[in-house]
Protein backbone atom coordinates (compact mmCIF):
# COMPACT_ATOMS: atom_id res chain seq x y z
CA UNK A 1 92.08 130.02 71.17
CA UNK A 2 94.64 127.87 70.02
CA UNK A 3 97.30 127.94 73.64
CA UNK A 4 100.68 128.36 70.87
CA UNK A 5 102.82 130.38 73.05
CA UNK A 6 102.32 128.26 75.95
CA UNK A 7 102.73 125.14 73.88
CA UNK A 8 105.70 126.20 72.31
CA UNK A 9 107.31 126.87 75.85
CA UNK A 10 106.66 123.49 77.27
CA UNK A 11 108.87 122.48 74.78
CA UNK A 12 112.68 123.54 75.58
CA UNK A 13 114.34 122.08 72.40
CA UNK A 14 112.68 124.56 70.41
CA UNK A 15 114.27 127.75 72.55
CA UNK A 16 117.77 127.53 71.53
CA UNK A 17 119.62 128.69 68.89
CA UNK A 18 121.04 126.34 65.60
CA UNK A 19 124.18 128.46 64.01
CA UNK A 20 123.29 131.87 65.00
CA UNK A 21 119.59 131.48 64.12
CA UNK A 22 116.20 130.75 66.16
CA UNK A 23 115.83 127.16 65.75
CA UNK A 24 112.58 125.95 63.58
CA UNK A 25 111.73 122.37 63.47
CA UNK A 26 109.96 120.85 60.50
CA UNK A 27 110.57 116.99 61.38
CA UNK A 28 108.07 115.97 63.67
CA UNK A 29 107.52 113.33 61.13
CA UNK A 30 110.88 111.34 61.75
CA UNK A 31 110.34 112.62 65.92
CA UNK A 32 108.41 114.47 67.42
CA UNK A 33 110.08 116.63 70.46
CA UNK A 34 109.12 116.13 74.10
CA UNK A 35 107.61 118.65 76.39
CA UNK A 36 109.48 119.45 79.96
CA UNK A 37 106.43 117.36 81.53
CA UNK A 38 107.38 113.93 79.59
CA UNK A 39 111.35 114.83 80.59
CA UNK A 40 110.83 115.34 83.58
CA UNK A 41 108.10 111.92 84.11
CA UNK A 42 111.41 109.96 82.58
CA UNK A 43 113.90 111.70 85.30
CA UNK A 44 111.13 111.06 88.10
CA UNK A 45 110.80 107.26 87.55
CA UNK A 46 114.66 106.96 86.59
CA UNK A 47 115.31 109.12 90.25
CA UNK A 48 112.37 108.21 92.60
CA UNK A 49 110.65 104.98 91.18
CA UNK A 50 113.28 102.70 89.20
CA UNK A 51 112.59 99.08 90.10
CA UNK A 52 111.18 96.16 87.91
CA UNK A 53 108.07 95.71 87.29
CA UNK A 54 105.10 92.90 88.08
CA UNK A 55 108.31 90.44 89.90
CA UNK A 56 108.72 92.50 93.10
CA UNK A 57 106.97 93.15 96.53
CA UNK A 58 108.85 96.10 97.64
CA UNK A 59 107.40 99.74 97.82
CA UNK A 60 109.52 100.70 94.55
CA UNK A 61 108.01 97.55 92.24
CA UNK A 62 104.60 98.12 93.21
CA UNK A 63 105.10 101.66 92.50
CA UNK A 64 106.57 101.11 89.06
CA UNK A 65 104.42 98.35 88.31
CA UNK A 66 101.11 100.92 88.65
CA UNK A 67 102.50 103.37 86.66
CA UNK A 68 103.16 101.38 83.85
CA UNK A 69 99.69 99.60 84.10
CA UNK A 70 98.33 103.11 84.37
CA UNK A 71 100.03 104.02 81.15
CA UNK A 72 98.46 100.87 79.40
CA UNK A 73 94.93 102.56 80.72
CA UNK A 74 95.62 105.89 79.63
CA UNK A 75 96.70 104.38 75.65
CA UNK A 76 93.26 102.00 75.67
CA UNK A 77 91.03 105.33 76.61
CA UNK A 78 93.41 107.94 74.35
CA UNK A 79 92.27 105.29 71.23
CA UNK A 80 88.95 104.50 72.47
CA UNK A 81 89.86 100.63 73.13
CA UNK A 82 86.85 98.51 74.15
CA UNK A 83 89.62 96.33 76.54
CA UNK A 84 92.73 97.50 78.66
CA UNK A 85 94.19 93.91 78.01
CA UNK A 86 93.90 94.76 74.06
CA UNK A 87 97.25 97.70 74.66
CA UNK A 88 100.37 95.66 74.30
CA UNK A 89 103.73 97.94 74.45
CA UNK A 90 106.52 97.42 72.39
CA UNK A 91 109.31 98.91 71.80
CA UNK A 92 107.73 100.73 68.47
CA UNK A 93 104.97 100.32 65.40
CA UNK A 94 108.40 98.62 63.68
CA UNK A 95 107.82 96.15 66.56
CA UNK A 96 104.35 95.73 66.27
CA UNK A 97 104.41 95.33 62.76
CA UNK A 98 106.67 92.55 62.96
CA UNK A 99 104.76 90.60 66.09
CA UNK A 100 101.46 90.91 64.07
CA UNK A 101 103.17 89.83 60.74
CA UNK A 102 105.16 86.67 62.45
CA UNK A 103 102.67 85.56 64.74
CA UNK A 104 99.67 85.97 62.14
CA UNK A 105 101.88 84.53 59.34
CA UNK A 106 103.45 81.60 61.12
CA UNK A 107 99.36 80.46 62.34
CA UNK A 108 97.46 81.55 59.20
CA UNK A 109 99.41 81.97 55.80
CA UNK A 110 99.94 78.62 54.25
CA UNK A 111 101.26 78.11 50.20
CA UNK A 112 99.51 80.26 47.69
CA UNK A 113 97.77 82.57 50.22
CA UNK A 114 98.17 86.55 49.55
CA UNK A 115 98.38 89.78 51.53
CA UNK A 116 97.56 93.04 50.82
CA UNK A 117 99.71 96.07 51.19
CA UNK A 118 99.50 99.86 49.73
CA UNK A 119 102.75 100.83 47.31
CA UNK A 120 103.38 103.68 49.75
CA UNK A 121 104.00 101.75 52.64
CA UNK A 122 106.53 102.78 54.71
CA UNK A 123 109.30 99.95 54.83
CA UNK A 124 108.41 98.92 58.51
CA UNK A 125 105.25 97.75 56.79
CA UNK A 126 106.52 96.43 53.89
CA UNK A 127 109.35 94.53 55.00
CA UNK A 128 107.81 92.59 57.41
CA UNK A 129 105.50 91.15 54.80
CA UNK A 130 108.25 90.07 52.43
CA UNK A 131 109.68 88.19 54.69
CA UNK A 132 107.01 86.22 56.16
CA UNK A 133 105.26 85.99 52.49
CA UNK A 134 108.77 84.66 51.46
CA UNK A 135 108.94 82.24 54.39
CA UNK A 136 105.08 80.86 53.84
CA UNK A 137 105.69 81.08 50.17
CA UNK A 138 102.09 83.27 50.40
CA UNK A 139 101.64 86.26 47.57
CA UNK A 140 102.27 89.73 48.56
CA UNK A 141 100.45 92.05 46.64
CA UNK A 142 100.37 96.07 46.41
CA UNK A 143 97.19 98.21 45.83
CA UNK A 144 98.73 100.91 43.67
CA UNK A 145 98.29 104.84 43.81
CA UNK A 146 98.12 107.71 41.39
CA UNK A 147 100.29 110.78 40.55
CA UNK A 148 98.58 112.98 43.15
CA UNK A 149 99.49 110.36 45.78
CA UNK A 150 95.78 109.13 46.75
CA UNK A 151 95.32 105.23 46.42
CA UNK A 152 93.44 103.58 43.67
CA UNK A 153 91.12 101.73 45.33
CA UNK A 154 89.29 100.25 42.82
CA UNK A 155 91.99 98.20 41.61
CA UNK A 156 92.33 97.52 45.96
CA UNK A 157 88.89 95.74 45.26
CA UNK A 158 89.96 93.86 42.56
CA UNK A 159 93.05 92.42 44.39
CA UNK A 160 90.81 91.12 47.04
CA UNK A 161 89.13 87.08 46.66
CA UNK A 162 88.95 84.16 48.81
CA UNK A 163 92.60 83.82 48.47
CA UNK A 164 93.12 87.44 50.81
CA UNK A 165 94.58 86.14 54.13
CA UNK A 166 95.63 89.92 56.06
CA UNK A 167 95.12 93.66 55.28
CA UNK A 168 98.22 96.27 56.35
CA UNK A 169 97.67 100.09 55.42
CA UNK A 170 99.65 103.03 56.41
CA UNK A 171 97.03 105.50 57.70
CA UNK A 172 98.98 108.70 56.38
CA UNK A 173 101.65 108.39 54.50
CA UNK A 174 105.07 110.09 56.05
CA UNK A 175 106.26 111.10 52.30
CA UNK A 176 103.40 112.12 50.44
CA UNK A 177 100.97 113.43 53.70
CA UNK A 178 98.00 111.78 52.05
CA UNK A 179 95.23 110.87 54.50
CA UNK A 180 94.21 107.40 52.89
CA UNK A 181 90.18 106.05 53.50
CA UNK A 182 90.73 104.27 55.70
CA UNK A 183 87.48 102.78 56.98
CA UNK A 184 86.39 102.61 53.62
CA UNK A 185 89.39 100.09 53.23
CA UNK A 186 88.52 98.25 56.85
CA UNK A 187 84.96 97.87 55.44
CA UNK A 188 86.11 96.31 51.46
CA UNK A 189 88.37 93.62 53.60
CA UNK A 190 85.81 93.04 56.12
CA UNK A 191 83.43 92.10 53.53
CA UNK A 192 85.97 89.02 52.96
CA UNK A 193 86.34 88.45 56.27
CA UNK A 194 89.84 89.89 56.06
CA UNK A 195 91.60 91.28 59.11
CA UNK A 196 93.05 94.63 59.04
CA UNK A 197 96.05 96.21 60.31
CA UNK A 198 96.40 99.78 60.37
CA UNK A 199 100.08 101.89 60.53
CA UNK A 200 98.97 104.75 62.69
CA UNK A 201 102.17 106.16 62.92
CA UNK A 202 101.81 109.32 61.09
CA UNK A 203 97.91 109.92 62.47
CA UNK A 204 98.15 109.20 65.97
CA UNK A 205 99.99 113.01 66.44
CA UNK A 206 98.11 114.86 64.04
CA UNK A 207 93.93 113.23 64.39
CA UNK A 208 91.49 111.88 66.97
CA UNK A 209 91.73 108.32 66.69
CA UNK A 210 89.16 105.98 67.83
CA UNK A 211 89.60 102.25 66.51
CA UNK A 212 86.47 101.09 67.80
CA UNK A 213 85.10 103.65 65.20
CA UNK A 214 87.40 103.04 62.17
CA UNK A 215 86.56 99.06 62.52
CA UNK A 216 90.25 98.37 62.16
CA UNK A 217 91.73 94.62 63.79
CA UNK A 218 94.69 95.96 64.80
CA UNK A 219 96.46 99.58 65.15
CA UNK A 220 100.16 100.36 65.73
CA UNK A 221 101.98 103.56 66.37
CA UNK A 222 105.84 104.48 68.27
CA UNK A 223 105.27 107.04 70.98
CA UNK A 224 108.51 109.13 69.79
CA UNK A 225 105.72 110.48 67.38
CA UNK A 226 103.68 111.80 69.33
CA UNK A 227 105.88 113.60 71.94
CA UNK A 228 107.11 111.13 73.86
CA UNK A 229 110.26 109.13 74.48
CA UNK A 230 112.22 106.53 72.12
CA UNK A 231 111.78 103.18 72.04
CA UNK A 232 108.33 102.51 73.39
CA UNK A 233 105.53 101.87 71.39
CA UNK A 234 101.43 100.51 71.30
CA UNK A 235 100.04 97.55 69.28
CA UNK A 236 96.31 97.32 69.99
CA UNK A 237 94.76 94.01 68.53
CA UNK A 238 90.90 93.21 69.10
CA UNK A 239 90.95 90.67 72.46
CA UNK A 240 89.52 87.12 70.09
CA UNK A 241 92.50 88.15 67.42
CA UNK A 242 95.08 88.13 70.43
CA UNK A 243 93.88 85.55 72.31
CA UNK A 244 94.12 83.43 68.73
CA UNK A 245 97.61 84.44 67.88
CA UNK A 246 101.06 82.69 69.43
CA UNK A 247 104.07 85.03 71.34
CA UNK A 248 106.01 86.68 68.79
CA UNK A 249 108.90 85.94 71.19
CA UNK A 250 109.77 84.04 74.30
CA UNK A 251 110.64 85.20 78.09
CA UNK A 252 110.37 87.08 81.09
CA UNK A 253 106.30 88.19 81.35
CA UNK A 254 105.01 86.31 78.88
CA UNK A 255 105.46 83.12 80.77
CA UNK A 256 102.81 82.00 83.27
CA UNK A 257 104.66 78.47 84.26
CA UNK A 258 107.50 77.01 83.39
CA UNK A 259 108.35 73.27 84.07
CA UNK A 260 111.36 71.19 82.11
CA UNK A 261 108.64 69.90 79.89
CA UNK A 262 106.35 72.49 79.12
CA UNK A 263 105.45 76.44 79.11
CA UNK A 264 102.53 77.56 79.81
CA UNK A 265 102.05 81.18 78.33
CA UNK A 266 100.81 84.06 80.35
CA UNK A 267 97.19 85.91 79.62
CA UNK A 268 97.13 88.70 77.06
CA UNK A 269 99.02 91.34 76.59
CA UNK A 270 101.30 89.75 79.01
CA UNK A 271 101.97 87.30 76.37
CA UNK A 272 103.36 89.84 73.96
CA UNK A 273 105.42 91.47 76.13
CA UNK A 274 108.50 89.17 76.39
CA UNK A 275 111.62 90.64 78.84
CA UNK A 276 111.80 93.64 80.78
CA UNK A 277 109.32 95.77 79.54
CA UNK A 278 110.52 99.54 79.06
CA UNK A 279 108.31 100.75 81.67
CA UNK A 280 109.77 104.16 82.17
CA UNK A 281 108.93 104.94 78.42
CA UNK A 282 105.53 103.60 79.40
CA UNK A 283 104.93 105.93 81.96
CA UNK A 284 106.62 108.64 79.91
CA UNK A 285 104.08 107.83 77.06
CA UNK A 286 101.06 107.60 79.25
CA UNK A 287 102.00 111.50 80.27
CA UNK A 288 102.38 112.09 76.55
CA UNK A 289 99.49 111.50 75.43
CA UNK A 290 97.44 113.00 79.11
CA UNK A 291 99.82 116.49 77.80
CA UNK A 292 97.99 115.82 74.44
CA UNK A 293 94.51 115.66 75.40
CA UNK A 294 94.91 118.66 78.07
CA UNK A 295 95.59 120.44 74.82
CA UNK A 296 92.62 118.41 72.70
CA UNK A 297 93.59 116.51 69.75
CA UNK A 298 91.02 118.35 67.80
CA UNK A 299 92.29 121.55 68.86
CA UNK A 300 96.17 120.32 67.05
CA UNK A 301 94.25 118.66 64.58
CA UNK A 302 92.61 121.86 63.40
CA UNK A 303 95.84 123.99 63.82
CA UNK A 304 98.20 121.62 61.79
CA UNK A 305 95.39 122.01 59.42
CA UNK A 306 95.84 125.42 59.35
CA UNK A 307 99.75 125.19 58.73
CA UNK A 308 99.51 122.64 56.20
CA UNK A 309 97.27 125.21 54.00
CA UNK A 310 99.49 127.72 54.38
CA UNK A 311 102.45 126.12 54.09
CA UNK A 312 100.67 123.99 50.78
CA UNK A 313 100.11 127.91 49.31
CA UNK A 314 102.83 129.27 49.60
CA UNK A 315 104.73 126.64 48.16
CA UNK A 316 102.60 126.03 45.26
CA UNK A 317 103.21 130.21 44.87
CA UNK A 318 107.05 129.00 43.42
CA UNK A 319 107.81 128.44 40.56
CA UNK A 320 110.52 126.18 40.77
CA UNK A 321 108.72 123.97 43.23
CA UNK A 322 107.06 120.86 42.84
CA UNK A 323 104.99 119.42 45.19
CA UNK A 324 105.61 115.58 45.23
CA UNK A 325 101.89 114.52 46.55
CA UNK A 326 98.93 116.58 45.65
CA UNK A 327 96.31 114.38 46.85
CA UNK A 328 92.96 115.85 48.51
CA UNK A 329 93.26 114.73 51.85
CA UNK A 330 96.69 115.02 53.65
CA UNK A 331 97.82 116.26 57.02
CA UNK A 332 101.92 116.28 58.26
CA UNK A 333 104.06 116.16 55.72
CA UNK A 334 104.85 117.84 52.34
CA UNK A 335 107.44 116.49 50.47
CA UNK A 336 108.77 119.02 47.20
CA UNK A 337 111.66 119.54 44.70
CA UNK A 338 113.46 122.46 43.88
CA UNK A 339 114.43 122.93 40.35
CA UNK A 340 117.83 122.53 39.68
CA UNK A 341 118.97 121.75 43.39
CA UNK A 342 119.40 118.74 45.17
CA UNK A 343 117.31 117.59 47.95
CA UNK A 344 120.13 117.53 50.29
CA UNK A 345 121.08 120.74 49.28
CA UNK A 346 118.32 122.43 50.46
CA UNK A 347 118.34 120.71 53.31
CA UNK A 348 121.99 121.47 54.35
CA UNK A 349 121.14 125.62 53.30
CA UNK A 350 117.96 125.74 55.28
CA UNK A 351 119.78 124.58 58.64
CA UNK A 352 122.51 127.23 58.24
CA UNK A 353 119.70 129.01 58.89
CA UNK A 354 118.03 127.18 61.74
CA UNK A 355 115.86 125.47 60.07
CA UNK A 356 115.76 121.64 60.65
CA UNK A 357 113.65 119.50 57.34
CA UNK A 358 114.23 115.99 56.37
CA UNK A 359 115.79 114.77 53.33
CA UNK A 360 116.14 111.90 50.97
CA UNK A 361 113.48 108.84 50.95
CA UNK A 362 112.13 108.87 53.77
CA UNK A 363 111.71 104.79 54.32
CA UNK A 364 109.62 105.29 50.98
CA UNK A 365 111.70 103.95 48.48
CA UNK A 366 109.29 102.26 46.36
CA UNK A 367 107.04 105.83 46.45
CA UNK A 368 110.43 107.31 45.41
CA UNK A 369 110.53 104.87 42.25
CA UNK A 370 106.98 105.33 41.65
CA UNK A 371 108.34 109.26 40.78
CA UNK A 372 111.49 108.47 38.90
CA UNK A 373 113.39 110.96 41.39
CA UNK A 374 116.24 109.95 44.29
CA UNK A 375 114.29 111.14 46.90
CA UNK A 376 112.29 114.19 48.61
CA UNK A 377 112.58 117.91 50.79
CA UNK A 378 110.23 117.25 53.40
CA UNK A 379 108.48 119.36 55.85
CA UNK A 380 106.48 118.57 58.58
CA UNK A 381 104.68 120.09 61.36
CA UNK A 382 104.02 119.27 64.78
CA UNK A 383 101.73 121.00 67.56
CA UNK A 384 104.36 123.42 68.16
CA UNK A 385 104.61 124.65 64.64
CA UNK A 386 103.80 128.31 63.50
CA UNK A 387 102.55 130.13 60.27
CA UNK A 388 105.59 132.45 60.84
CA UNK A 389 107.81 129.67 60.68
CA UNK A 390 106.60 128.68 57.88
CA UNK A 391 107.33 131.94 56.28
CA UNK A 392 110.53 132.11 57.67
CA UNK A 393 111.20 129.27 55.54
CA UNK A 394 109.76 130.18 52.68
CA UNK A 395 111.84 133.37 52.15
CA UNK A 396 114.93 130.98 52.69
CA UNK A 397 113.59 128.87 49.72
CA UNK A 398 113.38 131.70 47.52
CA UNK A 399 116.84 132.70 48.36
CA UNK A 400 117.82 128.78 47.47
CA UNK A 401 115.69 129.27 44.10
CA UNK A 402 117.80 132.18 42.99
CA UNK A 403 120.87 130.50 44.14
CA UNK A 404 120.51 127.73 41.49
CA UNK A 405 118.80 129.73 38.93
């Protein structure tokens, strides 16, 4: 049996009270919240273990430096990575996004040369693009998607020729909650010899993920998402594509030798990670993710399942709702309108009572365009979530729909 009580008190956020009310969080998809455990690893290493790591031969540095190398262990067998060398932290998937785009673009993309990138990207992996397509005066081009939010991949296969440089898909979309095919995608690209990038940002909480097994190139997600602290994050790359691809910046570990004449880079992943690497939110992610298999991520997978069906009924049971992304597959998120009320309106109502749910366009822009509308109310779940909450929700909605009837 799914452990929901004790879950739900590992978590201390979730215990207080938000103007009067019992507070109910449905924006795991913006953050996630963080169990005492990963609280608690940040106070420990900010208390007991604070010292820099890999530079130092006192007790402190060595300590520090195994916990974050134990952390970079604990990501490569939490993914299934063939290599621990392959985890490189950064300070989020915005992060990674950017060192694969840069690095990739400023080595590979030349005049004329095209990328490939879904129209439901979120803008940490669309921006990116524009700006090294614009700077390599390379093509960027979008596979589109259809009303119910699932991606038209035929027309993905007719975008793709000899002229196809790099790949970058959003595994689930944080707006629209559809679960996109992903290996189906790896496998079109691959048979052009194209790398792929995959956004795991929204999956990485919610699914199993083994890259080995989805054939991606590279795979990026921010550990705020998946319970643990801001401003860390994983890019895993396969060992022959980092080995191939130049720093993304300069400084601190990534530098083996330095002379007045040259620099010498270090060995991978040391060569991505420039500075003073944010090795308490390493540490604090490695016990993350330890928290999350403890529970099982098929376990949360199959009771976020749960929650989105219900949640996906009784919404579909109003009336005045629409639900912006129908597509087959989707896990998270669901994204609606209410007739005749702004989005931010509902959102302002539903945490007078409580009840925390994210507004407006969620980083989605183009998706919002795609609709004609100014942007979403979105709920999403997390591990914590409950079908009572969700019904505690849905009785405020139909107190907003009569509101603005």
């Amino acid at each position: 049996m799914y452990p929901i009580h004790d879950i739900r008190n590992d978590f201390p956020i979730l215990s207080q009270k938000i103007h009067s009310h019992n507070f109910i969080y449905f924006d795991s998809a913006a953050t996630t919240q963080k169990p005492q455990c990963v609280i608690d690893a940040v106070v420990d290493m900010y208390s007991k273990y604070n010292s820099n790591i890999h530079r130092g031969i006192h007790s402190l540095s060595q300590k520090s430096t195994e916990l974050y190398e134990n952390a970079r262990e604990i990501v490569q067998h939490f993914i299934h990575a063939p290599h621990k060398n392959e985890i490189i932290f950064t300070k989020g998937a915005t992060e990674s996004i950017n060192l694969v785009a840069s690095s990739f673009g400023k080595t590979y993309l030349t005049e004329g040369d095209e990328i490939i990138v879904s129209a439901m990207e979120h803008h940490s992996n669309l921006v990116p693009w524009q700006i090294i397509c614009e700077k390599k005066q390379a093509v960027l081009k979008y596979i589109p998607f259809f009303e119910n939010g699932e991606l038209d991949i035929e027309a993905f296969e007719r975008l793709l020729s000899k002229k196809t440089k790099f790949v970058s898909i959003i595994h689930i979309s944080n707006s629209l909650g559809t679960v996109n095919p992903i290996k189906r995608i790896i496998e079109k690209a691959h048979a052009y010899n194209v790398p792929v990038l995959v956004d795991g940002s929204q999956s990485i909480q919610h699914e199993p993920i083994d890259v080995q097994d989805l054939g991606c190139d590279f795979f990026v997600f921010s550990g705020h998402k998946i319970y643990a602290p801001n401003g860390i994050g994983v890019l895993w790359g396969k060992e022959a594509w980092l080995e191939k691809l130049p720093p993304y910046q300069s400084g601190g570990d990534m530098i083996e030798t330095v002379t007045l004449e040259k620099t010498i880079y270090n060995d991978i992943p040391f060569k991505f990670e420039a500075g003073t690497s944010n090795y308490v939110g390493a540490h604090a992610l490695g016990v993350a993710l330890n928290y999350m298999q403890k529970i099982g991520m098929q376990a949360v997978m199959l009771h976020e399942n749960s929650l989105m069906k219900h949640a996906t009924q009784a919404l579909e049971a109003i009336d005045e709702i629409r639900i912006i992304g129908t597509a087959s597959q989707k896990a998270g998120a669901i994204s609606f309108l209410l007739q005749g009320a702004h989005p931010a309106d509902v959102g302002m109502i539903l945490d007078k009572r409580g009840i925390a749910i994210r507004t407006g366009t969620h980083c989605t822009e183009p998706v919002m365009q795609f609709y004609g509308i100014p942007g979403t109310a979105r709920i999403s779940f997390g591990m914590y979530n409950t079908i009572q909450e969700i019904d505690e929700c849905v009785a405020v909605l139909h107190k907003i729909v009569q509101m603005f009837a």
